[in-house]
PDB file of N, CA and C in Angstrom:
ATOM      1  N   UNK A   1       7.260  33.279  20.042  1.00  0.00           N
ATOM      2  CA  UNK A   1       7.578  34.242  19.020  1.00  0.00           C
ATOM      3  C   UNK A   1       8.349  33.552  17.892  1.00  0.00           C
ATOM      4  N   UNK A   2       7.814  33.992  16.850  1.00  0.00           N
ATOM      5  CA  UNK A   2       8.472  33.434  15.413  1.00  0.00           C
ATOM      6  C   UNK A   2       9.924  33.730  15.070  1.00  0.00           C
ATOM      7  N   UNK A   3      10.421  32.728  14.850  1.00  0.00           N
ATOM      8  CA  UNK A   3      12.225  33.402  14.412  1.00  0.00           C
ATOM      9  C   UNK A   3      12.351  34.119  12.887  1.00  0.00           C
ATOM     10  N   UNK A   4      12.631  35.251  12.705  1.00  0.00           N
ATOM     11  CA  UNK A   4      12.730  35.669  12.032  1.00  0.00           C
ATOM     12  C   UNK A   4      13.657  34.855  10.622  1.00  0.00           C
ATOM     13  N   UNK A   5      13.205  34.708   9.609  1.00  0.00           N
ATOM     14  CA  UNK A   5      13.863  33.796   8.125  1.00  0.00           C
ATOM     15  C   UNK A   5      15.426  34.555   7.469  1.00  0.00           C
ATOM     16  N   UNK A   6      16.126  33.423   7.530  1.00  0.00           N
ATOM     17  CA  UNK A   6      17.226  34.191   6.841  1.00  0.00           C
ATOM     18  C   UNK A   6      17.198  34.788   5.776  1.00  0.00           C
ATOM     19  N   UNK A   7      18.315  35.910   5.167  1.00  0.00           N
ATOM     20  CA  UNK A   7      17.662  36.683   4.655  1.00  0.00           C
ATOM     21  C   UNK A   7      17.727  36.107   3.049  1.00  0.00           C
ATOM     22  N   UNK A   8      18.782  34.724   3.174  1.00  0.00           N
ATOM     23  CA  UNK A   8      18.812  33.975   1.748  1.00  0.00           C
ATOM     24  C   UNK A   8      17.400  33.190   1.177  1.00  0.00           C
ATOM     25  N   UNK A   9      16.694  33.434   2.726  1.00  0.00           N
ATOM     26  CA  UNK A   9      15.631  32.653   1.928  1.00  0.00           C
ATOM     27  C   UNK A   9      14.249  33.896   1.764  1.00  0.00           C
ATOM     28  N   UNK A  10      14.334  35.032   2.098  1.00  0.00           N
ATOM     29  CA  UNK A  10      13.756  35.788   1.987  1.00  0.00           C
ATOM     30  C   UNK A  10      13.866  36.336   0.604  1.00  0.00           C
ATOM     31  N   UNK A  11      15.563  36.590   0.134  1.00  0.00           N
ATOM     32  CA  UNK A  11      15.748  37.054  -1.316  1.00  0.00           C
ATOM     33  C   UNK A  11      14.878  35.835  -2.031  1.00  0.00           C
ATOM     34  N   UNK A  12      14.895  35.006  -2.180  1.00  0.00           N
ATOM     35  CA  UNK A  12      14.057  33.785  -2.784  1.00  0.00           C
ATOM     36  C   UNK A  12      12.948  33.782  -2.980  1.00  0.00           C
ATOM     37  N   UNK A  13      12.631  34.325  -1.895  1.00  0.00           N
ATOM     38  CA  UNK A  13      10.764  34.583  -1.831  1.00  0.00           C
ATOM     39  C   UNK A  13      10.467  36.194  -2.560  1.00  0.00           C
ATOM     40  N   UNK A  14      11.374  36.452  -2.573  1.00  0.00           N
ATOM     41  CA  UNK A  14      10.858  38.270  -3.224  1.00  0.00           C
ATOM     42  C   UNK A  14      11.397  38.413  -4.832  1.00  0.00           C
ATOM     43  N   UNK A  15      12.202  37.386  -5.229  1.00  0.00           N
ATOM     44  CA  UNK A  15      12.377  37.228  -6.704  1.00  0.00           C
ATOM     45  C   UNK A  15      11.961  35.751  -7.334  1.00  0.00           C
ATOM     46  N   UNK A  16      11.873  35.927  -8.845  1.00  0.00           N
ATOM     47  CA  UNK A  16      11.917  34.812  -9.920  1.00  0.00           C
ATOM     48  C   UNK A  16      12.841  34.049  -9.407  1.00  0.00           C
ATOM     49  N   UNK A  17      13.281  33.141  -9.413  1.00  0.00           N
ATOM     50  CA  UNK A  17      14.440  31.916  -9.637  1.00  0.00           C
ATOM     51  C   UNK A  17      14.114  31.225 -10.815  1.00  0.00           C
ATOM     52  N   UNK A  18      12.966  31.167 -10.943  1.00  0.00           N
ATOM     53  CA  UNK A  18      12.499  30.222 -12.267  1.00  0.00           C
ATOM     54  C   UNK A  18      13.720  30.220 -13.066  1.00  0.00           C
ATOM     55  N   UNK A  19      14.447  31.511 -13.695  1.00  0.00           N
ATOM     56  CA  UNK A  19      15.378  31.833 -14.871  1.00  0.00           C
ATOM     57  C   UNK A  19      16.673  30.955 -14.080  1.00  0.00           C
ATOM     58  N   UNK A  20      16.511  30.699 -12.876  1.00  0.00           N
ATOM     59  CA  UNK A  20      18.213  29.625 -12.470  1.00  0.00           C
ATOM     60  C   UNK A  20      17.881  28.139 -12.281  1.00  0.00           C
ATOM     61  N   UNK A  21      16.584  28.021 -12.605  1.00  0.00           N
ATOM     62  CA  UNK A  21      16.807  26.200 -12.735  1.00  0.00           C
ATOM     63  C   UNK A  21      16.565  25.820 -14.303  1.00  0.00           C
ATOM     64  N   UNK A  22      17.547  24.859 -14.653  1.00  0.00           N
ATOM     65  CA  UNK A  22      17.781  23.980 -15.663  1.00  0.00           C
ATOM     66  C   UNK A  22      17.170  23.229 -15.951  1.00  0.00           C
ATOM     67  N   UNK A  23      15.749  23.565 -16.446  1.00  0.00           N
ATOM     68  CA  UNK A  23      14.574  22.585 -16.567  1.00  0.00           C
ATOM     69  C   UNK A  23      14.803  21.220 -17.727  1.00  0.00           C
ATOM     70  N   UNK A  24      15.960  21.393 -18.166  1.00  0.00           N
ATOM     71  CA  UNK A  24      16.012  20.201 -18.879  1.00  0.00           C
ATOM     72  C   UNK A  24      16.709  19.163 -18.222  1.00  0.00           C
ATOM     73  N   UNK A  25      17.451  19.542 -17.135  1.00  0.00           N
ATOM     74  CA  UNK A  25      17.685  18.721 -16.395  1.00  0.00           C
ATOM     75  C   UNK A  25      17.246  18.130 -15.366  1.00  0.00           C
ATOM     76  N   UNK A  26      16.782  16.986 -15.073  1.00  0.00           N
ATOM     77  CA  UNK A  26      15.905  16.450 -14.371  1.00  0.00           C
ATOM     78  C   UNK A  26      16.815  15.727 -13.257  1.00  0.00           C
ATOM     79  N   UNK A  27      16.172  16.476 -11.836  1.00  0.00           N
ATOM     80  CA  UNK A  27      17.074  16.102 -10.563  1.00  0.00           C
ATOM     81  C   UNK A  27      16.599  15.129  -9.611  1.00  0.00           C
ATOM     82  N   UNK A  28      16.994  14.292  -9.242  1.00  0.00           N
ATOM     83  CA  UNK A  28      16.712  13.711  -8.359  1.00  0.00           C
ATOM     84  C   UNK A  28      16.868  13.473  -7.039  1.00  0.00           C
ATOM     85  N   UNK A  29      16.583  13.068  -6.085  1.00  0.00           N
ATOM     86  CA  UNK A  29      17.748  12.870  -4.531  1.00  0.00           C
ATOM     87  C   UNK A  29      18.483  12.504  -5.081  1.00  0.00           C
ATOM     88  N   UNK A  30      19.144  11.203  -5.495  1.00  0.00           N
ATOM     89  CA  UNK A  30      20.252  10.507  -6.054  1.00  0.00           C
ATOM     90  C   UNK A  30      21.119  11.470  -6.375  1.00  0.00           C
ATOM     91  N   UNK A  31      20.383  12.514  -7.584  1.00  0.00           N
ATOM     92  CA  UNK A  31      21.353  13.618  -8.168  1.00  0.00           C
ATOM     93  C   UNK A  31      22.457  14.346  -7.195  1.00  0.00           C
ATOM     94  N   UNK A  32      21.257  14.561  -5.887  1.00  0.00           N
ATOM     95  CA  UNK A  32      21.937  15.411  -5.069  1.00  0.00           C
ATOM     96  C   UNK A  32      22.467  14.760  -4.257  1.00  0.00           C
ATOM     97  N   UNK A  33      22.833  13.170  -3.952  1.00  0.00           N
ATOM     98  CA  UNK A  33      23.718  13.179  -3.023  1.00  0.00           C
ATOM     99  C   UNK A  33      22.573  13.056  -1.705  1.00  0.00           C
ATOM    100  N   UNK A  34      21.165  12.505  -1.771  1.00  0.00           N
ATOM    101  CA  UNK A  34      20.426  12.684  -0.935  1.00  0.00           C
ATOM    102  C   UNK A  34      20.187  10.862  -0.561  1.00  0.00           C
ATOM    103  N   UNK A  35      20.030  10.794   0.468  1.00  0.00           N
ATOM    104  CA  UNK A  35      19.141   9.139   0.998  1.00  0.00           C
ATOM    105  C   UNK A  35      17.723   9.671   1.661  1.00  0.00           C
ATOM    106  N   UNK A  36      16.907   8.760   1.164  1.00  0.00           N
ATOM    107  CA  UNK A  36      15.694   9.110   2.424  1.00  0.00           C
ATOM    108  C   UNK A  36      16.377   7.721   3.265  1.00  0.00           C
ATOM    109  N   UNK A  37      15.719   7.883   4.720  1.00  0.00           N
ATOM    110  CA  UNK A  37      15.702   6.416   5.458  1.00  0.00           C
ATOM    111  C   UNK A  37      15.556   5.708   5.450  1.00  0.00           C
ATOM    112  N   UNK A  38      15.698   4.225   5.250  1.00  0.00           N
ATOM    113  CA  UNK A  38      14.990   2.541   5.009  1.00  0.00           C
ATOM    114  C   UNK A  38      13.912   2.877   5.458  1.00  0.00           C
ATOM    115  N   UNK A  39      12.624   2.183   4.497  1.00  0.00           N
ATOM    116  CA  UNK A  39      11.704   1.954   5.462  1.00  0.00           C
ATOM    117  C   UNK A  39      11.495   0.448   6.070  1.00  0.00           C
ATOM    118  N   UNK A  40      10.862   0.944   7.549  1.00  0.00           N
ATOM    119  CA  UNK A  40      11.250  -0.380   8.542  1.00  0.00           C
ATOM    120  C   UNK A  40      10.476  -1.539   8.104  1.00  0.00           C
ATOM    121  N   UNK A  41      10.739  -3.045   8.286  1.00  0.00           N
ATOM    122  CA  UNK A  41       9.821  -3.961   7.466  1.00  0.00           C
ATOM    123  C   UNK A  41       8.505  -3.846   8.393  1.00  0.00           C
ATOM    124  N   UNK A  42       8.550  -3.648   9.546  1.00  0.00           N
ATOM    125  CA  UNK A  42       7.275  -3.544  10.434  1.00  0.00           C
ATOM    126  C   UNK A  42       7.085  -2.265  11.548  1.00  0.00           C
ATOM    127  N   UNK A  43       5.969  -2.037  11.585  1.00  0.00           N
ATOM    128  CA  UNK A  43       5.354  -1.064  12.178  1.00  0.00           C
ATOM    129  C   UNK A  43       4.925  -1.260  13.136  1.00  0.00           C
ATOM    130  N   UNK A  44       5.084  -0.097  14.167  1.00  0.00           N
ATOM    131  CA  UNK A  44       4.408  -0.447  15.312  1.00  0.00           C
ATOM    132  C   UNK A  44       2.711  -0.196  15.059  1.00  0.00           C
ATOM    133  N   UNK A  45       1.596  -1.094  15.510  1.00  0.00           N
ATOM    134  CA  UNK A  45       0.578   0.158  15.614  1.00  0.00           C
ATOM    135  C   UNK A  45      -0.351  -0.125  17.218  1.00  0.00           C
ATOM    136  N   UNK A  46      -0.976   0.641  17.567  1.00  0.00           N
ATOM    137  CA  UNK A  46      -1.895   0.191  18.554  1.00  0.00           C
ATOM    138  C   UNK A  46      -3.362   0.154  18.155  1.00  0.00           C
ATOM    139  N   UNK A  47      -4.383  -0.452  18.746  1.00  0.00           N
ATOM    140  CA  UNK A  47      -5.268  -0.752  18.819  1.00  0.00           C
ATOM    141  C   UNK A  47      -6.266  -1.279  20.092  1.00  0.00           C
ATOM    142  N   UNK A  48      -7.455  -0.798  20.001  1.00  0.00           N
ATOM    143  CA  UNK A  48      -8.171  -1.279  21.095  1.00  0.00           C
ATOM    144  C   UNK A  48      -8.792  -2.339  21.081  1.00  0.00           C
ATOM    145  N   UNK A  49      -8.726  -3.424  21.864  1.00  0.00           N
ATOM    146  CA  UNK A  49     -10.289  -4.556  21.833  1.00  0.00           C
ATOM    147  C   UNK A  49     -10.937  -4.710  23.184  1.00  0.00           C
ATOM    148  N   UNK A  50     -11.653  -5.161  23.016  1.00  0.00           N
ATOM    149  CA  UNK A  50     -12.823  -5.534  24.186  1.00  0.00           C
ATOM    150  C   UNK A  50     -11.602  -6.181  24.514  1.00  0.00           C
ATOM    151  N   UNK A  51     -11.794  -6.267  26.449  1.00  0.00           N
ATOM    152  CA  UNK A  51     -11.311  -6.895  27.384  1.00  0.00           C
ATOM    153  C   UNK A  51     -11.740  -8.116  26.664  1.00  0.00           C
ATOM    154  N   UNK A  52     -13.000  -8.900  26.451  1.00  0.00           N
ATOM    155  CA  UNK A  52     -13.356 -10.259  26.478  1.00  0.00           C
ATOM    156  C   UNK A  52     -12.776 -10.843  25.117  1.00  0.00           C
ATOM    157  N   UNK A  53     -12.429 -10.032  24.011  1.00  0.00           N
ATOM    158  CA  UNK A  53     -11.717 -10.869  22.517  1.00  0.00           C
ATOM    159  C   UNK A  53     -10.638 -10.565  22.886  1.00  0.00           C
ATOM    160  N   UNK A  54      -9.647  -9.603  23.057  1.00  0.00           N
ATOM    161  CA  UNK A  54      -8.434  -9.929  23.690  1.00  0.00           C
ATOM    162  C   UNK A  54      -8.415 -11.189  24.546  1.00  0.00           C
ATOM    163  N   UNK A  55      -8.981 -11.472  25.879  1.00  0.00           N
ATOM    164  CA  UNK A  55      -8.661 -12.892  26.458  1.00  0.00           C
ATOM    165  C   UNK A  55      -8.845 -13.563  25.692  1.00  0.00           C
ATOM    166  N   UNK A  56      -9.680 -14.003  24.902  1.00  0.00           N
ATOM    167  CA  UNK A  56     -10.354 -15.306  23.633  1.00  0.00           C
ATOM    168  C   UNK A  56      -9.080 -15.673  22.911  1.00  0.00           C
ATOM    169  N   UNK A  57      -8.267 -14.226  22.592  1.00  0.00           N
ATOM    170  CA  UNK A  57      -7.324 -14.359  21.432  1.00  0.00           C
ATOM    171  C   UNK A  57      -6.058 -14.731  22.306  1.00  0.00           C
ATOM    172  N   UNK A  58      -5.828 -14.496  23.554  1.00  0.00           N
ATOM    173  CA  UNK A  58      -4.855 -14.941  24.319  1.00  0.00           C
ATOM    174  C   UNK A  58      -4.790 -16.001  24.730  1.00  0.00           C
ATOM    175  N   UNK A  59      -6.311 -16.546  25.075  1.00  0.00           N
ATOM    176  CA  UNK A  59      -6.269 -17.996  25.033  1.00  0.00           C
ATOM    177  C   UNK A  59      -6.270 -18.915  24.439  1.00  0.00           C
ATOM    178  N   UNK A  60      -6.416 -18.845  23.035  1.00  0.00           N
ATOM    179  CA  UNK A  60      -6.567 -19.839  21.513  1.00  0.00           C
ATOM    180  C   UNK A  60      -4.452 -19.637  21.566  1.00  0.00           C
ATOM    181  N   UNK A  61      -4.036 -18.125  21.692  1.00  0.00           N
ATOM    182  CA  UNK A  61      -2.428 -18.157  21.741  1.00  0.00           C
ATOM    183  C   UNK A  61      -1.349 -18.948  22.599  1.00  0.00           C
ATOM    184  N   UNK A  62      -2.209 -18.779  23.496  1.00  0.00           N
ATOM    185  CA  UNK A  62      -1.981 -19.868  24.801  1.00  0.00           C
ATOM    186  C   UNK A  62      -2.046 -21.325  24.091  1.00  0.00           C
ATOM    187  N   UNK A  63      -2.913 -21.559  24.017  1.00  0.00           N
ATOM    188  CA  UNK A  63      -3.150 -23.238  23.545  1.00  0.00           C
ATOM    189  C   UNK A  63      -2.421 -23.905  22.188  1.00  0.00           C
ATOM    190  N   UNK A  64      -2.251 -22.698  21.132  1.00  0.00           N
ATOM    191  CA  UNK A  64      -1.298 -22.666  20.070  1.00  0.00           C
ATOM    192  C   UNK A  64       0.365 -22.769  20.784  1.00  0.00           C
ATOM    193  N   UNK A  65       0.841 -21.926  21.881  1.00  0.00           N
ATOM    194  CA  UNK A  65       1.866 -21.681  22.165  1.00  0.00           C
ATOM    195  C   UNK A  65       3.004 -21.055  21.057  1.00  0.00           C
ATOM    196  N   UNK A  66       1.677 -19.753  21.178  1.00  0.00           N
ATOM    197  CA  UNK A  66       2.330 -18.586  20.173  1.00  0.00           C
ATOM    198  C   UNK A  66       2.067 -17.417  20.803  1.00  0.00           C
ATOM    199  N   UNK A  67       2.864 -16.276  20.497  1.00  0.00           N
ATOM    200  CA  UNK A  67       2.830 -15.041  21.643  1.00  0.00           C
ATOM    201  C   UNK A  67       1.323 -14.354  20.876  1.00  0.00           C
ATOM    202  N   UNK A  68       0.408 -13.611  21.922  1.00  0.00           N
ATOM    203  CA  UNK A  68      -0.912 -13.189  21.213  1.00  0.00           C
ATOM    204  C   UNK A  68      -0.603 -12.617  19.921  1.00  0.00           C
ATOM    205  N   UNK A  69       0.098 -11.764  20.164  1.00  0.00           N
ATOM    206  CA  UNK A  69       0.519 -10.941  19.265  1.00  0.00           C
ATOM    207  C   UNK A  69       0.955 -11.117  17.773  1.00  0.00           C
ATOM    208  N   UNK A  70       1.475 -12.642  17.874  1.00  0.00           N
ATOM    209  CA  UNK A  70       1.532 -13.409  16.722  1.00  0.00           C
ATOM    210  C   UNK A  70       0.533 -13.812  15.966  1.00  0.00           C
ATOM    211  N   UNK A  71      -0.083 -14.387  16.599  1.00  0.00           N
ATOM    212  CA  UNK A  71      -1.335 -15.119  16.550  1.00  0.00           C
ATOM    213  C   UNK A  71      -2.909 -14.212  16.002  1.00  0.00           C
ATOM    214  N   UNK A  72      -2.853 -12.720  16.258  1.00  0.00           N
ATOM    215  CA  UNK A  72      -2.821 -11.415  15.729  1.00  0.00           C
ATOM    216  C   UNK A  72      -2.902 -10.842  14.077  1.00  0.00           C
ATOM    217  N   UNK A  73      -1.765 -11.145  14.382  1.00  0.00           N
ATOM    218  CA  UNK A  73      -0.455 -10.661  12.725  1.00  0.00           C
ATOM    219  C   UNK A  73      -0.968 -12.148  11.894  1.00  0.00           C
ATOM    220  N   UNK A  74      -1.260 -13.504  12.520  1.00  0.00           N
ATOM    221  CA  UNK A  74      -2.081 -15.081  11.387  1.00  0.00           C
ATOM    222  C   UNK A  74      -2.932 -14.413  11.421  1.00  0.00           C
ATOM    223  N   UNK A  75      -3.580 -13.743  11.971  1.00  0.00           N
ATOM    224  CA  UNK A  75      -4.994 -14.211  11.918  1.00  0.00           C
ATOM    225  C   UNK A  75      -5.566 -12.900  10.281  1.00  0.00           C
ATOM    226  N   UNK A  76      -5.217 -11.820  11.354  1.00  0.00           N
ATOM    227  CA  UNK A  76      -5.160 -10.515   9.825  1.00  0.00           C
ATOM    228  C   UNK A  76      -4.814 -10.852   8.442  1.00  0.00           C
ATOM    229  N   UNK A  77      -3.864 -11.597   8.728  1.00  0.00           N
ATOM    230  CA  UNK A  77      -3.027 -12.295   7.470  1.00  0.00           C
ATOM    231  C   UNK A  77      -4.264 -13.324   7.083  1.00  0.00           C
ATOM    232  N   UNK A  78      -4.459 -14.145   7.118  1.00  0.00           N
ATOM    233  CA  UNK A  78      -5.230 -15.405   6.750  1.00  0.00           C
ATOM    234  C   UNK A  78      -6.634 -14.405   6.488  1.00  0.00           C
ATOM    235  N   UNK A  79      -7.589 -13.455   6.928  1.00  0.00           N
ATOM    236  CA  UNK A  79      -8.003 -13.120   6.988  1.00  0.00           C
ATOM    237  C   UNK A  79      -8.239 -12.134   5.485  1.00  0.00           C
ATOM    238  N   UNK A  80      -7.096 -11.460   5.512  1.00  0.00           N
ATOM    239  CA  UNK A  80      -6.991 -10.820   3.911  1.00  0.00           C
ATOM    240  C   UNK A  80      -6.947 -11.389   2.498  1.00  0.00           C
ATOM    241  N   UNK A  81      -6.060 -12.477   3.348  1.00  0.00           N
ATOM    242  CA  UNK A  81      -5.991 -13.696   1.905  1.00  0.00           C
ATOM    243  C   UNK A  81      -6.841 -14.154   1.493  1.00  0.00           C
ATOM    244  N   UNK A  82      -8.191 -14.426   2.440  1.00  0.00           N
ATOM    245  CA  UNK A  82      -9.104 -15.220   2.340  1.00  0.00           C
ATOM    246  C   UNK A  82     -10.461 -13.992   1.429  1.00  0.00           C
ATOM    247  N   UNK A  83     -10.086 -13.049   1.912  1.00  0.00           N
ATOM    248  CA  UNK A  83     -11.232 -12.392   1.774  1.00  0.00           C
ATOM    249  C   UNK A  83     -10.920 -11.904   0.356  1.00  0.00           C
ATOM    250  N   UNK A  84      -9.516 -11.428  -0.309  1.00  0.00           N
ATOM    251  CA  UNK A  84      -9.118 -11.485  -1.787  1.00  0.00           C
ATOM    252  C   UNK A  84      -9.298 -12.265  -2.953  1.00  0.00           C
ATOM    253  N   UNK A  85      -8.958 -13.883  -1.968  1.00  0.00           N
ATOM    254  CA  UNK A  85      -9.640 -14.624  -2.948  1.00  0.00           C
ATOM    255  C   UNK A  85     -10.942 -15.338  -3.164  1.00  0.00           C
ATOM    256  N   UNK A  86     -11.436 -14.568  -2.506  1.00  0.00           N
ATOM    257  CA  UNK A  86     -13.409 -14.884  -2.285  1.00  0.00           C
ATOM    258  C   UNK A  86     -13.747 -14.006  -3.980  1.00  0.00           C
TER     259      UNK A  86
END
């Protein structure tokens, strides 16, 4: 069951406000005293591969003696670069 809306935001919804904002003034978060969150330098994501290119890529990581996962993150990388400047 739905919680019923306070009733400050109900008066809001049943009148104008337009006539109480100060359209020449231009607000920002900043204005208000607002932060959004850092965004994080890396992301998690998941993904699926074949059982058999996962091992391939674990074993070229293996032989590099770099975690797969690294080896992953070169390869995408080298991969974009390459294909931008084609």
């Amino acid at each position: 069951m739905k919680k019923p809306r306070r009733n400050e935001i109900t008066d809001y919804d049943q009148s104008d406000t337009t006539e109480r904002v100060d359209q020449s003034k231009v607000l920002s978060l900043k204005n208000l005293g607002l932060k959004l969150p850092p965004t994080p330098p890396t992301q998690v994501v998941s993904i699926r591969l074949p059982t058999a290119l996962l091992n391939v890529i674990r074993a070229k990581a293996s032989a590099r003696d770099v975690p797969y996962q690294s080896l992953i993150k070169m390869l995408l990388s080298r991969s974009l670069h390459w294909r931008s400047a084609a």
